[in-house]
Structure formats: structure tokens, C-alpha cells
C-alpha atoms as a PDB file:
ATOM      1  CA  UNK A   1      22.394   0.769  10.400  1.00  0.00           C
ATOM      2  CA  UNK A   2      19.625  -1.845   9.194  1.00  0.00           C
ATOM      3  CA  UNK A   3      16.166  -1.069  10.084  1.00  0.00           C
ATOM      4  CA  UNK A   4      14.049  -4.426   9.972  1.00  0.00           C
ATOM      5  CA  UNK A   5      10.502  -3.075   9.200  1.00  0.00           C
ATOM      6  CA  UNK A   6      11.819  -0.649   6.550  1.00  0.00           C
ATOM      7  CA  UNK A   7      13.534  -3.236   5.086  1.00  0.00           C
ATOM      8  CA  UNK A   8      10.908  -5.950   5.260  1.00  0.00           C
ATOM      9  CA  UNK A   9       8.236  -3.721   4.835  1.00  0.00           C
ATOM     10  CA  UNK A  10       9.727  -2.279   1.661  1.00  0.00           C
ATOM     11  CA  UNK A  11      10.755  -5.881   0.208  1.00  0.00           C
ATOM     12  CA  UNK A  12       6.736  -6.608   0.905  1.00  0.00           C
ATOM     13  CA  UNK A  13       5.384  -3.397  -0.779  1.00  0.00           C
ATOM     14  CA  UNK A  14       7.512  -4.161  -3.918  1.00  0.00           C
ATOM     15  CA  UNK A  15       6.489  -7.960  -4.162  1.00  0.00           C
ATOM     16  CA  UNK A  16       2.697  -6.542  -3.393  1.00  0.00           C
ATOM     17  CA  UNK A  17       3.663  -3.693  -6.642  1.00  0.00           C
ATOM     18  CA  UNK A  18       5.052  -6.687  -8.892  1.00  0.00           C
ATOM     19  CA  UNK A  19       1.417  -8.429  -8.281  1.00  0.00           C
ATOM     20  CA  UNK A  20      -0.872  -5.962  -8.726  1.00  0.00           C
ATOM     21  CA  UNK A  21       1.290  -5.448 -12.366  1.00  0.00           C
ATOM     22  CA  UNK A  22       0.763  -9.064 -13.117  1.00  0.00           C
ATOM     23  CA  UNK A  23      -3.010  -8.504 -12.298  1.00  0.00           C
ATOM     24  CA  UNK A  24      -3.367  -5.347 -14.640  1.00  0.00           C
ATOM     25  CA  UNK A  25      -1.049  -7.563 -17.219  1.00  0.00           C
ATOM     26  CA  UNK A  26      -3.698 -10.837 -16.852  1.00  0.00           C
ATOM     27  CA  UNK A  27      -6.710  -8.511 -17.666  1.00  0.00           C
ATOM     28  CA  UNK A  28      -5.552  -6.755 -20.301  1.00  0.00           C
ATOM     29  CA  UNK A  29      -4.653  -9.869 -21.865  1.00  0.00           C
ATOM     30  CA  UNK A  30      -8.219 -11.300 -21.040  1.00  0.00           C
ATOM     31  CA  UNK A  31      -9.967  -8.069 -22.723  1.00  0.00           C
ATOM     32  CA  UNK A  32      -7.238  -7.700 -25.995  1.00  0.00           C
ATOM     33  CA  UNK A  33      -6.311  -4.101 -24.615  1.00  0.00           C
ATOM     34  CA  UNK A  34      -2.830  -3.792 -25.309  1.00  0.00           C
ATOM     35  CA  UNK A  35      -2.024   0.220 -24.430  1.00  0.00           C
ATOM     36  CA  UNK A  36      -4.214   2.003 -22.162  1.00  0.00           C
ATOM     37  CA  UNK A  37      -7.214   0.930 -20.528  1.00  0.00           C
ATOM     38  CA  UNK A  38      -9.015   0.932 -23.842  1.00  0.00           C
ATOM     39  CA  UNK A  39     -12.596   2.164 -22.149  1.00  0.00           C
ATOM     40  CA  UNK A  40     -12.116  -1.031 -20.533  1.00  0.00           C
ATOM     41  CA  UNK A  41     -13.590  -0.857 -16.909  1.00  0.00           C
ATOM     42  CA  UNK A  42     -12.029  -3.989 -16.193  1.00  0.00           C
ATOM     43  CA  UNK A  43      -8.776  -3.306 -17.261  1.00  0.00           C
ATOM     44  CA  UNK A  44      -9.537   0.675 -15.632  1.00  0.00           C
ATOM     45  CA  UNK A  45     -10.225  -1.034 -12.473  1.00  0.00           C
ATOM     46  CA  UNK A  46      -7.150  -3.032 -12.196  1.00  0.00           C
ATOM     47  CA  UNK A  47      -5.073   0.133 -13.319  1.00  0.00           C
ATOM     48  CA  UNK A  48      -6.583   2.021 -10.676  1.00  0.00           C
ATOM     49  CA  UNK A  49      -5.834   0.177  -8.076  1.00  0.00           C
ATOM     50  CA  UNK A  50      -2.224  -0.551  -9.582  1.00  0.00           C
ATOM     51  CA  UNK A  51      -2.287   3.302  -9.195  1.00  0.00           C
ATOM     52  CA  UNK A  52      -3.537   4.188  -6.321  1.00  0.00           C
ATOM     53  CA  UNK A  53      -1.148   1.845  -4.477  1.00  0.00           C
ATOM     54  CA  UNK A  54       1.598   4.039  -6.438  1.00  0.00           C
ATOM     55  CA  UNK A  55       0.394   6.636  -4.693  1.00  0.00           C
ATOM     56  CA  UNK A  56       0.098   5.872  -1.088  1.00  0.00           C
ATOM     57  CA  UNK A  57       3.099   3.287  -0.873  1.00  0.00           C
ATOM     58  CA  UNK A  58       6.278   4.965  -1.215  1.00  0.00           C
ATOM     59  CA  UNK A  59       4.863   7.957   1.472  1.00  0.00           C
ATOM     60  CA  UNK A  60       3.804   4.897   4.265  1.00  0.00           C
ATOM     61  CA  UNK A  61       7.531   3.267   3.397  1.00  0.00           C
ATOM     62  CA  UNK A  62       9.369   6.630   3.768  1.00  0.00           C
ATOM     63  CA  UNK A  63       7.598   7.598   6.911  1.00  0.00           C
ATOM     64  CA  UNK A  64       8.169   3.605   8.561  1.00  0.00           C
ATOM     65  CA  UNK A  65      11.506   4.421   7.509  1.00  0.00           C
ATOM     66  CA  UNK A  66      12.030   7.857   9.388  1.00  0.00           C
ATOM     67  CA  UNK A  67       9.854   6.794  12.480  1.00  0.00           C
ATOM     68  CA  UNK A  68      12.086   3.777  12.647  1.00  0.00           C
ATOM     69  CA  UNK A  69      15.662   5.920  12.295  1.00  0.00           C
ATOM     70  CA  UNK A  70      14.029   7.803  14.976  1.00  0.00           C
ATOM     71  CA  UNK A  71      12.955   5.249  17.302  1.00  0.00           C
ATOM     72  CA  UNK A  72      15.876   3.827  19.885  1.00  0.00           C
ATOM     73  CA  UNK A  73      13.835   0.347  20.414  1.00  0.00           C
ATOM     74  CA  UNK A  74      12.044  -1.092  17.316  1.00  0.00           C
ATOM     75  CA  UNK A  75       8.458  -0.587  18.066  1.00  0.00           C
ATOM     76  CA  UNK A  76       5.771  -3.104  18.135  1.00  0.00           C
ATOM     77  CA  UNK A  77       3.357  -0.938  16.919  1.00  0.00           C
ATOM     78  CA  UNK A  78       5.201   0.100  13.588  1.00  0.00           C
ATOM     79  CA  UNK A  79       4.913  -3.962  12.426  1.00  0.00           C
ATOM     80  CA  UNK A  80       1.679  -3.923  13.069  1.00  0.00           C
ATOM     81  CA  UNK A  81       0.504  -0.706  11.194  1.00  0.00           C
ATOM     82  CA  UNK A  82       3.029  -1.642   8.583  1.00  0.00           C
ATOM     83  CA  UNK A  83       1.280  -4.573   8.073  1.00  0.00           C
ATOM     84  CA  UNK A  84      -1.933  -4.222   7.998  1.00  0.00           C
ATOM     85  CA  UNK A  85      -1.216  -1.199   5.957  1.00  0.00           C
ATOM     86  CA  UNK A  86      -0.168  -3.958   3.214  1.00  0.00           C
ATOM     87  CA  UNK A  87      -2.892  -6.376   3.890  1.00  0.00           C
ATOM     88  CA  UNK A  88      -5.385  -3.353   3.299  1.00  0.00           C
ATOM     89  CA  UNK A  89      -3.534  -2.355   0.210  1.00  0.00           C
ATOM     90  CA  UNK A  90      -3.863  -6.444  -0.915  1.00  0.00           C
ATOM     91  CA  UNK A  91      -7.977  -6.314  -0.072  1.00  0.00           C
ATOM     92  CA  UNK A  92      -8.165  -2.906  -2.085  1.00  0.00           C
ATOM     93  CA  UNK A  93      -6.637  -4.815  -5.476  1.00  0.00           C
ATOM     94  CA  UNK A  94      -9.083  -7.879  -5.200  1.00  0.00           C
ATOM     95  CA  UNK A  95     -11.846  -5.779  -4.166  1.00  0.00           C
ATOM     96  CA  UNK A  96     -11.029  -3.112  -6.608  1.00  0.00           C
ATOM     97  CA  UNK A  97     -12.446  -6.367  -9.387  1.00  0.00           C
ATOM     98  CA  UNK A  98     -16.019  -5.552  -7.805  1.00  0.00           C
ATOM     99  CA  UNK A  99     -16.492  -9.055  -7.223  1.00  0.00           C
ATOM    100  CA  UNK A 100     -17.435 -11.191  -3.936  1.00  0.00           C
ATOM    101  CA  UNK A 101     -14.934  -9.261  -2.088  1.00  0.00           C
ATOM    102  CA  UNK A 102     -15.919  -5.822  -3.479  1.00  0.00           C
ATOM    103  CA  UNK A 103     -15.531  -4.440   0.407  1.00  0.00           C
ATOM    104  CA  UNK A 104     -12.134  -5.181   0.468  1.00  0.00           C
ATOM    105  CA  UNK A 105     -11.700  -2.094  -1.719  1.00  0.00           C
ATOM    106  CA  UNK A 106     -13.546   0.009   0.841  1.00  0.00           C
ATOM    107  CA  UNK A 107     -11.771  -1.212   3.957  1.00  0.00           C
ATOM    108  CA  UNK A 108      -7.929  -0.944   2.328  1.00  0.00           C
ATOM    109  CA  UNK A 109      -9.035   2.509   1.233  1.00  0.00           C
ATOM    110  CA  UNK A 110      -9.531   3.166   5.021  1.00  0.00           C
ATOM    111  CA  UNK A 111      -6.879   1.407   6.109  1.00  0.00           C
ATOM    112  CA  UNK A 112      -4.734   3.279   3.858  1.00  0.00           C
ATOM    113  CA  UNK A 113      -6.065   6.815   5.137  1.00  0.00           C
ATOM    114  CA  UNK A 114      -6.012   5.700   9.028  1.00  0.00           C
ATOM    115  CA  UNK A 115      -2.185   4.561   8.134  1.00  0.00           C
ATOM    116  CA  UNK A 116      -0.724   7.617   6.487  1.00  0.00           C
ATOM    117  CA  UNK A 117      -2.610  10.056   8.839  1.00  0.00           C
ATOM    118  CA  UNK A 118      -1.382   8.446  12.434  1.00  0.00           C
ATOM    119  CA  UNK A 119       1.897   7.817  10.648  1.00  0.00           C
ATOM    120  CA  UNK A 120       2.060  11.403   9.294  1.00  0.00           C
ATOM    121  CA  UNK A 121       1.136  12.662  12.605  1.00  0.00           C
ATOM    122  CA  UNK A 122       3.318  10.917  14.486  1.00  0.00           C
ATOM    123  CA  UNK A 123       6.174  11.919  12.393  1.00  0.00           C
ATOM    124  CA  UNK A 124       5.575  15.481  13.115  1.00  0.00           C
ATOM    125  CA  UNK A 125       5.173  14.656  16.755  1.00  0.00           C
ATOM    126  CA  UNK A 126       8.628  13.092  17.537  1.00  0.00           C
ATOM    127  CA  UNK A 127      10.969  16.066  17.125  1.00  0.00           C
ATOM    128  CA  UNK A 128       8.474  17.675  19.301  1.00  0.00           C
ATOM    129  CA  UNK A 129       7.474  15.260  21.731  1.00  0.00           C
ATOM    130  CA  UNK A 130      10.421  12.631  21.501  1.00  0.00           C
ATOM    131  CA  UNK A 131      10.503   9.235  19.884  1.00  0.00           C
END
């Protein structure tokens, strides 16, 4: 069975993972911190938004994934929060530098939220209330 937004979805997240790497990479370079962050809170701020993508992205992938092997059409809806979940997790990194678009950080942190709650909720809906 393929599933299209897993698949595409997942490809996306890991291309969005490799960048945010190159970003942390870039400033460490930039600041001569080689291990750690160094006290660095440039090269912090890029690590923490490296790492708090870790943390929400493989949970929004697995649940696209298991709303999608439980879905019989392939819903709209899914791309769409799918997406924007990455495009929020894109304006978090740049706006995680505190720069112009320092409220990019703020609105991919509630993007972020808003997609793993309805997606967790609606997980635990469909064996209940069908898919």
C-alpha cells in the first residue's frame, strides 16, 4: 500500500531536518563553536529550533501516517494540515534567529501545537467514531 501524504510529507520533513542541520552547521562555523553551543545564543538558538523540530516531527509524521492507513479516500484536509504543519515548522527556524521575522517562531510554535492536538485527537476518534 503507498500512502501519498505519508510519503511526501515524510520526504518534506527530512529535507526540512537536513536544513535546519545546515543552519546550526553555518552558525557554528560563523561563531568558531565547534562542540556544543559554547554559551553561544546564536548557535543555542539554531540548536533549539533544530531540536524542537526533533521533537514534534516524527509524532505529526506517525499520526499522518496512521490517519491515512485509516482513511478509505485520501483526505483533503490531511495535505493541508500536513503542510502547513511544515511551513510553520520552516517560520519557527528563521524566526527562531530573532531577526525581522522573529514572529515566525511564535506562529510555527502554534501551528505546531494546533497540528499535533487535532491530529492526536482525531486519531483517538476514528476507532470510535469511524474514519
Amino acid at each position: 500500500m503507498i500512502l501519498p501524504i505519508t510519503l511526501t510529507i515524510a520526504g518534506a520533513a527530512a529535507l526540512i531536518n537536513i536544513w535546519l542541520m545546515i543552519r546550526v552547521g553555518q552558525v557554528r562555523g560563523s561563531e568558531k563553536v565547534s562542540i556544543g553551543d559554547g554559551g553561544n545564543e546564536k548557535v543555542i538558538r539554531r540548536m533549539r529550533a533544530h531540536s524542537n523540530y526533533i521533537e514534534s516531527a516524527p509524532f505529526v509524521v506517525l499520526l499522518v501516517a496512521a490517519i491515512e492507513l485509516a482513511s478509505t479516500t485520501s483526505p483533503t484536509w490531511l495535505w493541508i494540515v500536513s503542510g502547513l504543519y511544515l511551513l510553520g515548522r520552516v517560520a519557527h527556524g528563521v524566526g527562531m534567529d530573532n531577526g525581522k521575522f522573529g514572529k515566525g517562531r511564535m506562529v510555527g510554535t502554534i501551528i505546531t501545537m494546533l497540528t499535533l492536538l487535532g491530529l492526536g485527537v482525531y486519531s483517538i476518534a476514528i476507532p470510535y467514531l469511524g474514519g
